[in-house]
N, C-alpha and C. Protein backbone atom coordinates (compact mmCIF):
# COMPACT_ATOMS: atom_id res chain seq x y z
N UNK A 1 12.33 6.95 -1.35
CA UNK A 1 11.58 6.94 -2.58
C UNK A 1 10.09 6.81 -2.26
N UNK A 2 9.38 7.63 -3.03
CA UNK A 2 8.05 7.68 -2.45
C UNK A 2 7.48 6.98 -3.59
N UNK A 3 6.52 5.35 -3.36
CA UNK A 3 5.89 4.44 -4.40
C UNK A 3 4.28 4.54 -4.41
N UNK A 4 3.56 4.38 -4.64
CA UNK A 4 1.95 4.36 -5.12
C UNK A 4 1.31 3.07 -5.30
N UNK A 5 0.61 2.39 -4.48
CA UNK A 5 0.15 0.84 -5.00
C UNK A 5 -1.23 1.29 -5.00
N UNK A 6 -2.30 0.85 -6.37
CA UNK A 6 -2.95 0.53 -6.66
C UNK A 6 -3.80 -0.98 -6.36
N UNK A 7 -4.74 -1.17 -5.13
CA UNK A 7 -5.52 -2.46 -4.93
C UNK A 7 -7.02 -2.39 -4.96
N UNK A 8 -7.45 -3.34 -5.67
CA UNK A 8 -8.64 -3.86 -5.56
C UNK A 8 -8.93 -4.93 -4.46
N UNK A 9 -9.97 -5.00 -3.54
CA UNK A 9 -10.18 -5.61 -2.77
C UNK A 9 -11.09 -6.83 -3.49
N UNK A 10 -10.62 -7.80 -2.68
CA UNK A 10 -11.74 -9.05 -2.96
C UNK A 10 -13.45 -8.93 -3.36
N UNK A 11 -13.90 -8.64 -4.14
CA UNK A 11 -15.51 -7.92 -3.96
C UNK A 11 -15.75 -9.40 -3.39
N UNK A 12 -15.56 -10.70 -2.99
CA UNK A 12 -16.20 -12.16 -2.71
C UNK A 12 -16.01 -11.87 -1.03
N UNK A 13 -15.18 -11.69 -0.67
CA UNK A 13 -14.55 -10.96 0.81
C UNK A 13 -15.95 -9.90 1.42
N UNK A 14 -16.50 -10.21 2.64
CA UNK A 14 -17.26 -8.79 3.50
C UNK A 14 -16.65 -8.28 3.71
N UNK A 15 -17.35 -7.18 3.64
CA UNK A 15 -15.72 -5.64 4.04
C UNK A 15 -15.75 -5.36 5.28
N UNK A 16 -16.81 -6.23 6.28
CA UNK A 16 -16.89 -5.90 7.72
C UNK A 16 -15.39 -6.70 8.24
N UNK A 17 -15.49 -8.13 7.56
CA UNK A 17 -13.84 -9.14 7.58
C UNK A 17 -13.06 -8.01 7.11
N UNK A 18 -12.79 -7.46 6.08
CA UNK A 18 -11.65 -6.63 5.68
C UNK A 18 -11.56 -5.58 6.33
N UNK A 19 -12.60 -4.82 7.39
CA UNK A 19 -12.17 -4.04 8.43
C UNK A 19 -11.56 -4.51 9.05
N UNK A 20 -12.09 -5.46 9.97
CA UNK A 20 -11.84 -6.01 11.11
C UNK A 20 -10.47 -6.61 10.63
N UNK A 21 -10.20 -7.39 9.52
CA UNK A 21 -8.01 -7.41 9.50
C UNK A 21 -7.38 -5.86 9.42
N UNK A 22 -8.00 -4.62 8.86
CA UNK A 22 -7.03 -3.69 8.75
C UNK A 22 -7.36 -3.15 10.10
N UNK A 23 -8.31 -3.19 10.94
CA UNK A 23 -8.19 -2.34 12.29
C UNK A 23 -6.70 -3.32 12.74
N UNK A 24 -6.78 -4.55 12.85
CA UNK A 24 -6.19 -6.10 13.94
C UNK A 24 -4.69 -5.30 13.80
N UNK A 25 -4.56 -5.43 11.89
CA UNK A 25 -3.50 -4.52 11.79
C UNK A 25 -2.38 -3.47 12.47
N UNK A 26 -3.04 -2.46 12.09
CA UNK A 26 -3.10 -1.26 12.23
C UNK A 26 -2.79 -1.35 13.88
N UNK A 27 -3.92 -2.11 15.08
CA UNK A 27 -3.93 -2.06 16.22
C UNK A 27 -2.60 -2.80 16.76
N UNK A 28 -2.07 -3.23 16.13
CA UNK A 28 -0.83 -4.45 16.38
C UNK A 28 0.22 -3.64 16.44
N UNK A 29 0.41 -2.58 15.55
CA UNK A 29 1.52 -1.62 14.92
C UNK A 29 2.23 -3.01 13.49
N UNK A 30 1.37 -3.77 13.05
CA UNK A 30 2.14 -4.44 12.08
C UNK A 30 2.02 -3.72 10.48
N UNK A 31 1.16 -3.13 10.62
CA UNK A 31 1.20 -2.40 9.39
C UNK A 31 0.56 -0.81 9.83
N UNK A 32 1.60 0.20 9.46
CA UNK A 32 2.66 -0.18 8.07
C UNK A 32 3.96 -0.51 9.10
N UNK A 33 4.13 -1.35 7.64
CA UNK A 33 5.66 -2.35 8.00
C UNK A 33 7.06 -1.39 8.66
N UNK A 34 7.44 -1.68 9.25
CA UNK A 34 9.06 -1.22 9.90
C UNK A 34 9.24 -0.68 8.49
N UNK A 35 9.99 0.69 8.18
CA UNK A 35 10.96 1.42 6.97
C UNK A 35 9.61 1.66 6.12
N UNK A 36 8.47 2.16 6.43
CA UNK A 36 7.39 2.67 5.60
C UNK A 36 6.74 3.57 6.68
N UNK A 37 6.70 4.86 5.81
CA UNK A 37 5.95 5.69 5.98
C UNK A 37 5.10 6.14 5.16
N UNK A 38 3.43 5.63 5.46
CA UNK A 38 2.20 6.34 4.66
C UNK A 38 2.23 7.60 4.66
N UNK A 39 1.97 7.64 3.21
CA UNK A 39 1.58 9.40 3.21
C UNK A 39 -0.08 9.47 2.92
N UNK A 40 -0.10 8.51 2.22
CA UNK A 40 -2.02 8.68 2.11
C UNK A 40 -2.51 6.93 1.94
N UNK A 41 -3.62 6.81 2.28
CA UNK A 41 -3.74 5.25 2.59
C UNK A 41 -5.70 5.61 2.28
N UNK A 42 -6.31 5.23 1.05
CA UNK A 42 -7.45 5.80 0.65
C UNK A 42 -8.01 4.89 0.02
N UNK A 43 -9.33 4.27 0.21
CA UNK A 43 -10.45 3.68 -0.51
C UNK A 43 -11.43 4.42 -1.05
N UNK A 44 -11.80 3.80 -2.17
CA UNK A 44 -13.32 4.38 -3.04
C UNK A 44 -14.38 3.56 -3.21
N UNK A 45 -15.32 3.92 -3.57
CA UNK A 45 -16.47 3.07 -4.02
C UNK A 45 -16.29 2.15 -4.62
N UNK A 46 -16.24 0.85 -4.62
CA UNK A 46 -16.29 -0.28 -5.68
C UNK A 46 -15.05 -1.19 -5.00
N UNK A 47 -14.27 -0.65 -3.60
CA UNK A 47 -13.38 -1.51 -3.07
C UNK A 47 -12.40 -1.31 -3.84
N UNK A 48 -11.61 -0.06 -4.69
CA UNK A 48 -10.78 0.35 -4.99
C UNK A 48 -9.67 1.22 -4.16
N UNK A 49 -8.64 1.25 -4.20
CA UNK A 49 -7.66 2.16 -3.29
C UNK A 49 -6.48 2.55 -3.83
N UNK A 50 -5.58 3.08 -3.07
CA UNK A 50 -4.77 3.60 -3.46
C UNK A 50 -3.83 3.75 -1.67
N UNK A 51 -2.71 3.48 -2.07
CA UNK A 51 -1.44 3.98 -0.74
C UNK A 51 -0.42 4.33 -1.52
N UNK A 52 -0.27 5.73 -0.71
CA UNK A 52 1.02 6.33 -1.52
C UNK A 52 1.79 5.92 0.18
N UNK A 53 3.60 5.95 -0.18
CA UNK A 53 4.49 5.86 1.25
C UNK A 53 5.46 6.22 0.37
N UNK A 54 6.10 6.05 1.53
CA UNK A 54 8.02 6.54 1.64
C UNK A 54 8.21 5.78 1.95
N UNK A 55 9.23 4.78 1.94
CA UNK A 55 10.61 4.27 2.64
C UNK A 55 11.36 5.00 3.68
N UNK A 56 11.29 4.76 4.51
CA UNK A 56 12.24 5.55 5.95
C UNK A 56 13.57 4.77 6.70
N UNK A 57 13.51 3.21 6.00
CA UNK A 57 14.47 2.96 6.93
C UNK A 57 15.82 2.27 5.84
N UNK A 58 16.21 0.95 6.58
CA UNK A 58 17.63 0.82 6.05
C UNK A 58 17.40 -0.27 5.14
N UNK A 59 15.90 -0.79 5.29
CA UNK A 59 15.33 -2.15 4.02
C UNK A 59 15.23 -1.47 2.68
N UNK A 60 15.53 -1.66 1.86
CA UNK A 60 15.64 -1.27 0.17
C UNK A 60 13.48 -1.17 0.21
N UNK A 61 13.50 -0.62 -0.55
CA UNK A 61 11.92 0.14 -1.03
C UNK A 61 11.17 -1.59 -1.86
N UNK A 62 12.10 -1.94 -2.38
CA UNK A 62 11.05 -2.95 -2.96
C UNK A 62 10.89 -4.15 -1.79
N UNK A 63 11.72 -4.26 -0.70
CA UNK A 63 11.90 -5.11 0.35
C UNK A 63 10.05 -5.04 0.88
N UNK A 64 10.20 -3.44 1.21
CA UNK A 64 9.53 -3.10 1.97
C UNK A 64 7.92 -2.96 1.36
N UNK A 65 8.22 -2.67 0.22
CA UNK A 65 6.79 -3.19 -0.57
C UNK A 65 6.14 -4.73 -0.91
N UNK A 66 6.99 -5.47 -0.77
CA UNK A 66 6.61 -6.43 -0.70
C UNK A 66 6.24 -7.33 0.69
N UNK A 67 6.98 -6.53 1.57
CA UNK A 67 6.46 -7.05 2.78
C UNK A 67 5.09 -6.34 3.62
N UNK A 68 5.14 -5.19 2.76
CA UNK A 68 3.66 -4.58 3.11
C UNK A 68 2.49 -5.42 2.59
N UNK A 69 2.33 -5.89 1.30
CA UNK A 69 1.92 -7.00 0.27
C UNK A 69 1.70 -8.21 0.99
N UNK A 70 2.82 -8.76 1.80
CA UNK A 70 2.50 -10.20 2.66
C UNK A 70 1.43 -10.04 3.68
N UNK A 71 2.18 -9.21 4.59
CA UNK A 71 1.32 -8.77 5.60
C UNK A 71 -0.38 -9.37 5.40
N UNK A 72 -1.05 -8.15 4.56
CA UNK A 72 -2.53 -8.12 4.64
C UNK A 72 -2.56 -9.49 3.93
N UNK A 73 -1.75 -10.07 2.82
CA UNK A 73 -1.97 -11.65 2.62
C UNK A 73 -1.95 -12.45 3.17
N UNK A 74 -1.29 -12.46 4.27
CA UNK A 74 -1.05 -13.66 5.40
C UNK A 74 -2.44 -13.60 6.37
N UNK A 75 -2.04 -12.19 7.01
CA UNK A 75 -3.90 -12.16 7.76
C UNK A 75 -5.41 -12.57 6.98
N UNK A 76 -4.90 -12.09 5.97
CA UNK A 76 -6.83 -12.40 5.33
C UNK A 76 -6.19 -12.80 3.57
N UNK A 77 -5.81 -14.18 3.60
CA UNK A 77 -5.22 -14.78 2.17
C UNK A 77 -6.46 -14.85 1.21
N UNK A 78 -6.24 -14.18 0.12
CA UNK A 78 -7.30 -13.57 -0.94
C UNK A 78 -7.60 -12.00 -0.77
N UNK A 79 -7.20 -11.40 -0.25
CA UNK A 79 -7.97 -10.32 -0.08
C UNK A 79 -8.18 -9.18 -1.13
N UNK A 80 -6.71 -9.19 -1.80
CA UNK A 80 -6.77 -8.26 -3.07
C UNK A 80 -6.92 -8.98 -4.12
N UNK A 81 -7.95 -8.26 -4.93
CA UNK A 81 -8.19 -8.87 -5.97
C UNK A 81 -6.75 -8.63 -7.29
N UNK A 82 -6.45 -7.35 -6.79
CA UNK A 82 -4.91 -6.41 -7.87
C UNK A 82 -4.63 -6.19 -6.75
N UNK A 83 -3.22 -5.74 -7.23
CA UNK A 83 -2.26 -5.22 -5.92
C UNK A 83 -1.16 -4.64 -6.97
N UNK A 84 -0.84 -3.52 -7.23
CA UNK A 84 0.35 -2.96 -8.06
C UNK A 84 0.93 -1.76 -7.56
N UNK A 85 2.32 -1.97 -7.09
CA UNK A 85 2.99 -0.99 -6.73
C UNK A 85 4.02 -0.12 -7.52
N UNK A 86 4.37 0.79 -8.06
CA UNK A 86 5.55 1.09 -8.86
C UNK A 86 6.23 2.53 -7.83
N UNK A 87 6.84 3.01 -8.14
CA UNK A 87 7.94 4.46 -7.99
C UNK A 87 7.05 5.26 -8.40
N UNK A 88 6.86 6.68 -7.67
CA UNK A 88 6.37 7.31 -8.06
C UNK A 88 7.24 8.71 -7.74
N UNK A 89 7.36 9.64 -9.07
CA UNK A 89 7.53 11.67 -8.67
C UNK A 89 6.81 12.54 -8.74
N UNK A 90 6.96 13.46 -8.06
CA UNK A 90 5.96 15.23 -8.08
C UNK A 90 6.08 14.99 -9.45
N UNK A 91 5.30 15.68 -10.38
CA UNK A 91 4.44 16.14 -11.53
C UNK A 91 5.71 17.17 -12.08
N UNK A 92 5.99 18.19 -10.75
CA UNK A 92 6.97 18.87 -10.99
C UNK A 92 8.58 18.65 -11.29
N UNK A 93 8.45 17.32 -10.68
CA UNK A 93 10.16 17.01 -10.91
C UNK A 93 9.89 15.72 -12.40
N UNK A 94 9.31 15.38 -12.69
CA UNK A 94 8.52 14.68 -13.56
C UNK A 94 8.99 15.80 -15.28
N UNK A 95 8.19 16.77 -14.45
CA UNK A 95 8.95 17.70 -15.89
C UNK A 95 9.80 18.15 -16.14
N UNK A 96 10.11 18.49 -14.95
CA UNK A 96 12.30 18.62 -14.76
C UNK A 96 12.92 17.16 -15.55
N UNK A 97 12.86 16.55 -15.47
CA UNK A 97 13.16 15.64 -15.84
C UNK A 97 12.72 15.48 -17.81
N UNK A 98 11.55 15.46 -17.87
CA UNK A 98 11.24 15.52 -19.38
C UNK A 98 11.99 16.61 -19.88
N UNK A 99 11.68 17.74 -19.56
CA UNK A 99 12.55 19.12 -20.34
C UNK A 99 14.28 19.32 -20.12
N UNK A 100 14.72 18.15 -19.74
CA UNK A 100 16.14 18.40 -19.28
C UNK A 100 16.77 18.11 -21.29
């Protein structure tokens, strides 16, 4: 199942600290978590983002979203200001679905 989380970063947080946990990250192989595969992993102006993933392994999707969620909380506690993940479909199967 491919999900979409929506985060705001701490604007009280330096974003040189919030590099430096997502490189530590990233450099560790701790994120992304075991049974997640990023498909897009994107910040904007104002410390807004967005990660779309897949689930790849044998942990249930909300397991694995929430342990993606701990992760950057445990390394740098405060960091998102929001954090919202839901299910997400193509646009196209989206209307397959409405017009059925």
């Amino acid at each position: 199942m491919v999900s979409v989380t929506f985060w705001t970063l701490n604007p009280n947080l330096p974003p040189n600290k919030i590099a430096e946990v997502a490189a530590k990250l990233m450099e560790k192989g701790v994120w992304p978590v075991k049974g997640q595969k990023v498909l897009g992993f994107y910040v904007c102006p104002g410390a807004r983002g967005v990660t779309i993933s897949e689930g790849t392994g044998s942990a249930t999707d909300d397991e694995v979203a929430f342990e993606s969620f701990v992760v950057w909380s445990k390394e740098l506690p405060g960091i998102f200001a929001s954090y919202e993940t839901m299910p997400a479909v193509t646009a196209e199967k989206a209307i397959e679905i409405t017009l059925k």
